[in-house]
N, C-alpha and C. Protein backbone atom coordinates (compact mmCIF):
# COMPACT_ATOMS: atom_id res chain seq x y z
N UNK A 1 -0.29 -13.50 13.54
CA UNK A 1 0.10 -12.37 12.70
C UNK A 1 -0.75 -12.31 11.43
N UNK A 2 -1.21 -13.28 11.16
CA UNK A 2 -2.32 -13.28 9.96
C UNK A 2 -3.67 -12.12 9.96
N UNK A 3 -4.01 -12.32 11.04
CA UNK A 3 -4.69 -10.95 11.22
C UNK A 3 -4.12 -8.88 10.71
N UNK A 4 -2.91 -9.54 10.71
CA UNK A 4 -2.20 -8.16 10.15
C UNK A 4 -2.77 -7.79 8.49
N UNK A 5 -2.83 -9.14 8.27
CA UNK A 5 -3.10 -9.11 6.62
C UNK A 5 -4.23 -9.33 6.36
N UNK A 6 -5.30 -8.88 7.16
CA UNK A 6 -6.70 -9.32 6.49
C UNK A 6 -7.50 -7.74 7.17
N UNK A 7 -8.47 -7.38 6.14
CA UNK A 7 -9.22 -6.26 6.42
C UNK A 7 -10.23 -6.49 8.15
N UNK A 8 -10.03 -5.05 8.33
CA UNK A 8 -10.79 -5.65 10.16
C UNK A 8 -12.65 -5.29 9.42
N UNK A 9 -12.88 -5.94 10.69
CA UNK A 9 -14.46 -5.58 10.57
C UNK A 9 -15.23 -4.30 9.70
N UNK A 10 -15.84 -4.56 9.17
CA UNK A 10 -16.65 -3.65 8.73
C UNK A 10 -15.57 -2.91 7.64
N UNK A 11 -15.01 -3.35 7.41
CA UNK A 11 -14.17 -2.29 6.16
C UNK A 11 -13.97 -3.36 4.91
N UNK A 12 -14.89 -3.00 3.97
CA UNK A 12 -14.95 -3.66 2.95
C UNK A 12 -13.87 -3.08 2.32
N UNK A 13 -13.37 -3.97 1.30
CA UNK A 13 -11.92 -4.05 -0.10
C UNK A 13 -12.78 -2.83 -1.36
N UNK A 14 -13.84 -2.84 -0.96
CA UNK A 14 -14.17 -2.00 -2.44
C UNK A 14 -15.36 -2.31 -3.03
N UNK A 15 -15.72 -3.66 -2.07
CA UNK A 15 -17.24 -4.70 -2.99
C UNK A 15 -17.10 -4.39 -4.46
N UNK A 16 -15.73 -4.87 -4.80
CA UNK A 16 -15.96 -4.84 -6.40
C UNK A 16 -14.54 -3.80 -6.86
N UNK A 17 -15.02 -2.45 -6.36
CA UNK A 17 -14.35 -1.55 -6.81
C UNK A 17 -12.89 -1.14 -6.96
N UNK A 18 -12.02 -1.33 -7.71
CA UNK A 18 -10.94 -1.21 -7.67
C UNK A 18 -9.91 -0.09 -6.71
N UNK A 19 -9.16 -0.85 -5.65
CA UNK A 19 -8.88 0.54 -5.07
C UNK A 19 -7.45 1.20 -5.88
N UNK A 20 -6.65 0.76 -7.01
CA UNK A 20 -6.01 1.28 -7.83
C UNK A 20 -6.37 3.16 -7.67
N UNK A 21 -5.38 3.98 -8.12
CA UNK A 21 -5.70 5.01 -7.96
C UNK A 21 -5.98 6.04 -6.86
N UNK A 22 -6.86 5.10 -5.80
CA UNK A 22 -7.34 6.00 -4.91
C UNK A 22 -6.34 6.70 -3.99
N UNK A 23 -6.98 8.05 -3.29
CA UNK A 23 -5.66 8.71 -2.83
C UNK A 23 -5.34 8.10 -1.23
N UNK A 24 -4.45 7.67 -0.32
CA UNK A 24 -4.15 7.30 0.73
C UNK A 24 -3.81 8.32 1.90
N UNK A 25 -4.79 8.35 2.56
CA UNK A 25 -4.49 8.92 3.93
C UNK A 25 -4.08 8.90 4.86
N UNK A 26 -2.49 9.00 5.68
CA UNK A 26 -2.31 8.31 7.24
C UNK A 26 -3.54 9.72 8.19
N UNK A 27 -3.17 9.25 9.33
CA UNK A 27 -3.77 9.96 10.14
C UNK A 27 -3.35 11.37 10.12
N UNK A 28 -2.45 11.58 9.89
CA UNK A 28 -1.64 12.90 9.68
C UNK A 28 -1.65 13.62 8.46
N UNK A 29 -2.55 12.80 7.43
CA UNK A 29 -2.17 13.73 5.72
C UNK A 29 -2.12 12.59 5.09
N UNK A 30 -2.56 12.94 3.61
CA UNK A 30 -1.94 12.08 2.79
C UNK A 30 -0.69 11.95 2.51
N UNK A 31 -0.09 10.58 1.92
CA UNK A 31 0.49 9.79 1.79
C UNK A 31 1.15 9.01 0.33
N UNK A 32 -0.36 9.84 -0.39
CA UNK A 32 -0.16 8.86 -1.92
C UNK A 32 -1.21 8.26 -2.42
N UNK A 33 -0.67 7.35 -3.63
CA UNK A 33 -1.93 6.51 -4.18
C UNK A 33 -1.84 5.16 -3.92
N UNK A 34 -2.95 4.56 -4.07
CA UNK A 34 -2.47 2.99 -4.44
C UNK A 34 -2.13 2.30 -5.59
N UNK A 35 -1.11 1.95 -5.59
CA UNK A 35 -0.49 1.08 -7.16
C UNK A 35 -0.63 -0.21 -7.41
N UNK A 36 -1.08 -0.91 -6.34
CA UNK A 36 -1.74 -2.37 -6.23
C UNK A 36 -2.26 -3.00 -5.41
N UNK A 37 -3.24 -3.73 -5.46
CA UNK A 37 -4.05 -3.90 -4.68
C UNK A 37 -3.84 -5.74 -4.32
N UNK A 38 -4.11 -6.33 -3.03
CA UNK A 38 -4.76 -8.02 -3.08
C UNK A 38 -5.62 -8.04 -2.03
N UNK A 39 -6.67 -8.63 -2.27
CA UNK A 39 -7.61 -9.31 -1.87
C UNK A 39 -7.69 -10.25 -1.16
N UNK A 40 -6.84 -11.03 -1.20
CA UNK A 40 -6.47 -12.76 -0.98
C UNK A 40 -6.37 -12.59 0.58
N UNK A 41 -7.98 -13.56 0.70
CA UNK A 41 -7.70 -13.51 2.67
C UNK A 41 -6.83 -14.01 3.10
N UNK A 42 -6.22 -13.46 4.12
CA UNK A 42 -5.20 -14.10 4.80
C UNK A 42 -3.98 -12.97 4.31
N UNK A 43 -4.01 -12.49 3.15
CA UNK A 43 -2.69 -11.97 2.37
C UNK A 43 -3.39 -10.90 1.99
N UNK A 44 -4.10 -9.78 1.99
CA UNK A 44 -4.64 -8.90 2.01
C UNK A 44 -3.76 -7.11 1.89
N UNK A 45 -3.55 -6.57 0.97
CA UNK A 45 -2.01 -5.59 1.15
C UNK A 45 -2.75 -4.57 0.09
N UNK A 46 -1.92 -3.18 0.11
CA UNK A 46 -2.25 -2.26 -0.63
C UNK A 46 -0.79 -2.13 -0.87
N UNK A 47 -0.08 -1.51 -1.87
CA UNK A 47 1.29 -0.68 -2.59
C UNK A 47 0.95 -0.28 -2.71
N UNK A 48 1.09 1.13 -2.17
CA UNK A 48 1.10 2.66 -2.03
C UNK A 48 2.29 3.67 -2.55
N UNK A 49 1.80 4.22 -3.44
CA UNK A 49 3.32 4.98 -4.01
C UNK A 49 3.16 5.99 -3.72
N UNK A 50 4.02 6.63 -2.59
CA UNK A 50 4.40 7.96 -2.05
C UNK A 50 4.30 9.08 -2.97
N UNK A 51 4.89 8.71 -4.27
CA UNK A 51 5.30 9.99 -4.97
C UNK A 51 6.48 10.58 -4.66
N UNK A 52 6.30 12.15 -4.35
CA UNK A 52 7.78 12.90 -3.87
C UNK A 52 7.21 13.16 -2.38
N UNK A 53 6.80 12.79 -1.71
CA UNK A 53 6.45 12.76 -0.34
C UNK A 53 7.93 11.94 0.48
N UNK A 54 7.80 10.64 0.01
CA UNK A 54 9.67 10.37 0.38
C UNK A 54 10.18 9.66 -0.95
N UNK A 55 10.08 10.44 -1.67
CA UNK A 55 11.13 10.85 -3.19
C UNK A 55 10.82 9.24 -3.97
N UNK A 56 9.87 8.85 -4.26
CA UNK A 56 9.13 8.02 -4.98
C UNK A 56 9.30 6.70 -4.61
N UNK A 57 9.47 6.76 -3.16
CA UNK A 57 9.40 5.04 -2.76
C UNK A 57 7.35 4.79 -2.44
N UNK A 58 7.65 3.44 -2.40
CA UNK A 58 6.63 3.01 -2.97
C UNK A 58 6.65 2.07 -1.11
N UNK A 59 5.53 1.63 -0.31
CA UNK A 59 5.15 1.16 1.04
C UNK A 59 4.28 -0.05 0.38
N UNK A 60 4.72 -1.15 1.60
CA UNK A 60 3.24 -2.43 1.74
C UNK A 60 2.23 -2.04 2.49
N UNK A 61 1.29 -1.42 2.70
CA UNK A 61 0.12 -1.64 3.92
C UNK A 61 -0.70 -2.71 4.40
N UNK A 62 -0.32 -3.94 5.11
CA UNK A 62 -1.30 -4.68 5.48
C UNK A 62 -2.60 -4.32 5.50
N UNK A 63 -3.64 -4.99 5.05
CA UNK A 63 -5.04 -4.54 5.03
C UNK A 63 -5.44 -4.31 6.65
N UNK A 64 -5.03 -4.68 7.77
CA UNK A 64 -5.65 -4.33 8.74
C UNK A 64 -5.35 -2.45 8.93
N UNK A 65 -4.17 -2.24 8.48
CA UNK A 65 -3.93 -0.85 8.70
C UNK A 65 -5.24 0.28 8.16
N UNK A 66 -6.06 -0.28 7.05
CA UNK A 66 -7.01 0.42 6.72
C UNK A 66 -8.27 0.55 8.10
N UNK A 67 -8.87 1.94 8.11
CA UNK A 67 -9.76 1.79 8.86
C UNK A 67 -11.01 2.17 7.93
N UNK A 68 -10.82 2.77 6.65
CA UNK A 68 -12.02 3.55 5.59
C UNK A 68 -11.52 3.05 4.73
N UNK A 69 -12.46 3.33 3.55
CA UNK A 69 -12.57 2.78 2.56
C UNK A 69 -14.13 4.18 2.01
N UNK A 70 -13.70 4.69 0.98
CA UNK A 70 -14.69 5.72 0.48
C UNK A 70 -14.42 5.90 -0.44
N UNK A 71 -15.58 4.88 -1.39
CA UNK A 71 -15.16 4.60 -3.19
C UNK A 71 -15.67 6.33 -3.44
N UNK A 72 -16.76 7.12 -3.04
CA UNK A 72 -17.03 8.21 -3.62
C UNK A 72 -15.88 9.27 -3.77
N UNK A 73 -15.55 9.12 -2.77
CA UNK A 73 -14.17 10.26 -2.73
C UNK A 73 -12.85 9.62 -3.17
N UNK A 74 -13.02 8.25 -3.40
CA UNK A 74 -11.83 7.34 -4.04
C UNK A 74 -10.94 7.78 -3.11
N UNK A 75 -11.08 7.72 -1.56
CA UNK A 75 -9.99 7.80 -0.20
C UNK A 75 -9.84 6.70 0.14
N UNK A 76 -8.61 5.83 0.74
CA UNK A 76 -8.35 5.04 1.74
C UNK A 76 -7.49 5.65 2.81
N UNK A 77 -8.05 5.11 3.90
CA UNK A 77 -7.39 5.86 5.19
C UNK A 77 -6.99 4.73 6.10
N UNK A 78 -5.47 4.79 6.70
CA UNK A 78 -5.47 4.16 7.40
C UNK A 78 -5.10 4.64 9.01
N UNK A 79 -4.70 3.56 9.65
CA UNK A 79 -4.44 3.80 11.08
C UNK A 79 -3.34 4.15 11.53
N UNK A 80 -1.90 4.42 10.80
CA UNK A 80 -1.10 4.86 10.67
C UNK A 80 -0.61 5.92 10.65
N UNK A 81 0.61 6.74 11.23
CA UNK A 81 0.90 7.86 11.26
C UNK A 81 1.86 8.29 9.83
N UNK A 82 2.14 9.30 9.11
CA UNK A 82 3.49 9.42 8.28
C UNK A 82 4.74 8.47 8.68
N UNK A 83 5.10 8.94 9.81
CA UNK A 83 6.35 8.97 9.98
C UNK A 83 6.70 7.13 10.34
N UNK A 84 5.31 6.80 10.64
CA UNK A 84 5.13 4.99 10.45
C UNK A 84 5.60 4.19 9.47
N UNK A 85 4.94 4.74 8.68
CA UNK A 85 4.94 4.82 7.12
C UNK A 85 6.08 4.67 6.81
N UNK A 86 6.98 5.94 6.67
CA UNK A 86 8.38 6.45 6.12
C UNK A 86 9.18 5.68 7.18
N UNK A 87 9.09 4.90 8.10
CA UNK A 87 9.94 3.84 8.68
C UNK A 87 10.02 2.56 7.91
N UNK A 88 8.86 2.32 7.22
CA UNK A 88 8.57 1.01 7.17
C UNK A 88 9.56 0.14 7.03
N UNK A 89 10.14 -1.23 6.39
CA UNK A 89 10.95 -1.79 5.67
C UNK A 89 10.99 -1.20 4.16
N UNK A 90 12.48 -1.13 3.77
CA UNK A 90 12.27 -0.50 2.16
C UNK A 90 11.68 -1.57 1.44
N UNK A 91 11.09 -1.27 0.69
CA UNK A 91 10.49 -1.72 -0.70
C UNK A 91 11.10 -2.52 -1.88
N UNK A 92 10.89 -3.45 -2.05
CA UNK A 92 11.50 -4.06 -2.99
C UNK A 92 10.97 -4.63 -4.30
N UNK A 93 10.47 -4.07 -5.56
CA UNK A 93 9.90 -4.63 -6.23
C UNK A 93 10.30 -6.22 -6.40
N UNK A 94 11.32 -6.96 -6.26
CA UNK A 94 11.49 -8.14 -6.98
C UNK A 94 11.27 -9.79 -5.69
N UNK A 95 10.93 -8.30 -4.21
CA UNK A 95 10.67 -9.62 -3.28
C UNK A 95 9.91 -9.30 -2.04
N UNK A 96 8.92 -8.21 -2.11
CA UNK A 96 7.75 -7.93 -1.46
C UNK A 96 6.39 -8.82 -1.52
N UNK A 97 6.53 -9.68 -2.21
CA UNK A 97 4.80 -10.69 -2.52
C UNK A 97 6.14 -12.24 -1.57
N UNK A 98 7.17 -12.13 -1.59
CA UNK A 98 7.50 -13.41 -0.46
C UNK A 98 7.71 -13.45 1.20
N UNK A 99 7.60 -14.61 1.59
CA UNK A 99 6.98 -14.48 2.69
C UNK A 99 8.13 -13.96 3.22
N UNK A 100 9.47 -14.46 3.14
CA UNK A 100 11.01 -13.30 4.23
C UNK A 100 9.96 -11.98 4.18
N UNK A 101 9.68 -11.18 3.17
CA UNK A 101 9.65 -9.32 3.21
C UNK A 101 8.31 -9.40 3.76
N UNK A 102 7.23 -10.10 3.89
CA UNK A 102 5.88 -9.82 4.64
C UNK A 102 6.06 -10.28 5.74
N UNK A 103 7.23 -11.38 6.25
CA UNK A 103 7.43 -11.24 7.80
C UNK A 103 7.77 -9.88 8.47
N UNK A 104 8.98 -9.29 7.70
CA UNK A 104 9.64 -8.22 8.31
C UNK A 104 8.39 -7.11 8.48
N UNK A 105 7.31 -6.74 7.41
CA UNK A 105 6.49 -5.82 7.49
C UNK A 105 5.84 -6.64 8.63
N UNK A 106 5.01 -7.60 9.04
CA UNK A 106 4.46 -8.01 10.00
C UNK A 106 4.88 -7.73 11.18
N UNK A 107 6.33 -7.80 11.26
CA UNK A 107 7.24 -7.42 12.79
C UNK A 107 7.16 -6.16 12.84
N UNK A 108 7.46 -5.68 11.30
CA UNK A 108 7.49 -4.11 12.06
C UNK A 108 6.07 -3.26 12.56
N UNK A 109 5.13 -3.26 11.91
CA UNK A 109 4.02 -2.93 12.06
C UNK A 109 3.03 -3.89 13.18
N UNK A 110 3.88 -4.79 13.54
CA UNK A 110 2.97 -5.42 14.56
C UNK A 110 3.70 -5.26 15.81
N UNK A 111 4.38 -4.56 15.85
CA UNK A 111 4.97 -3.83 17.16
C UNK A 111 4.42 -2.40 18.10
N UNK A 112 3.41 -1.87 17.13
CA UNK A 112 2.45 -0.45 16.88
C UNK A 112 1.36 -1.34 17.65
N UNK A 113 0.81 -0.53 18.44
CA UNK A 113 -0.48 -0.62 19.24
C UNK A 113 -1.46 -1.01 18.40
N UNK A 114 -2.70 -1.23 18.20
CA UNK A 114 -3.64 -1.97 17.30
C UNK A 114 -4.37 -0.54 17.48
N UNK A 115 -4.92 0.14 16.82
CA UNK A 115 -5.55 1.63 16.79
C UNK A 115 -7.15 1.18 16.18
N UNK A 116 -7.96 1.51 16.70
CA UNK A 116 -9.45 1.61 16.51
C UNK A 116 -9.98 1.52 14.84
C-alpha cells in the first residue's frame, strides 16, 4: 500500500515548486486548491480544500492519485473522479497525518482500479 503514497513515474512534486495554491482537477472538473502539501517518500499527500464544491470540507490525495503536475498553469490533476473524491473518508484536522486515518484513505482509494 505504500505505493499509494508515493508520486508514480514521471510526475514530479514541483522540482522545487510549491504546489500550495494550485488549482486541483479530478477527471471530471475541478475540485479546489491545495492547502498542503508532503513530499516525504513513502508518505507523499496533497490537502485539497474543496471550497463550496462540498461546503468547505477539505480531502487527503495520496500522491499516486496525481497524474500532472503543470507549475505554468499552477494545475494538479488527478486520476480520480468527483464523486471519488466526495466519498472519501471525512477529514479530520487533528488526526489525518496518523497512521489509523492514512490506513482508512489507503483502503478506500485502494479499492479503485489503478488508472493510467
Amino acid at each position: 500500500m505504500s505505493e499509494l503514497w508515493n508520486y508514480r513515474e514521471g510526475v514530479v512534486s514541483g522540482t522545487g515548486v510549491s504546489l500550495i495554491g494550485f488549482d486541483v482537477e479530478a477527471t471530471d472538473g475541478k475540485i479546489g486548491t491545495v492547502d498542503e502539501e508532503s513530499d516525504t517518500v513513502g508518505s507523499s499527500y496533497l490537502v485539497v480544500d474543496t471550497g463550496f464544491w462540498i461546503f468547505g470540507k477539505k480531502v487527503v490525495m495520496p500522491a499516486s492519485s496525481i497524474v500532472q503536475i503543470d507549475p505554468q498553469e499552477r494545475k494538479v490533476f488527478l486520476a480520480r473522479t468527483k464523486e471519488e473524491i466526495k466519498d472519501a473518508p471525512e477529514f479530520d484536522e487533528n488526526t489525518y497525518k496518523e497512521p489509523g486515518y492514512r490506513h482508512q484513505i489507503g483502503d478506500y482509494y485502494g479499492r479503485f482500479p489503478k488508472l493510467p
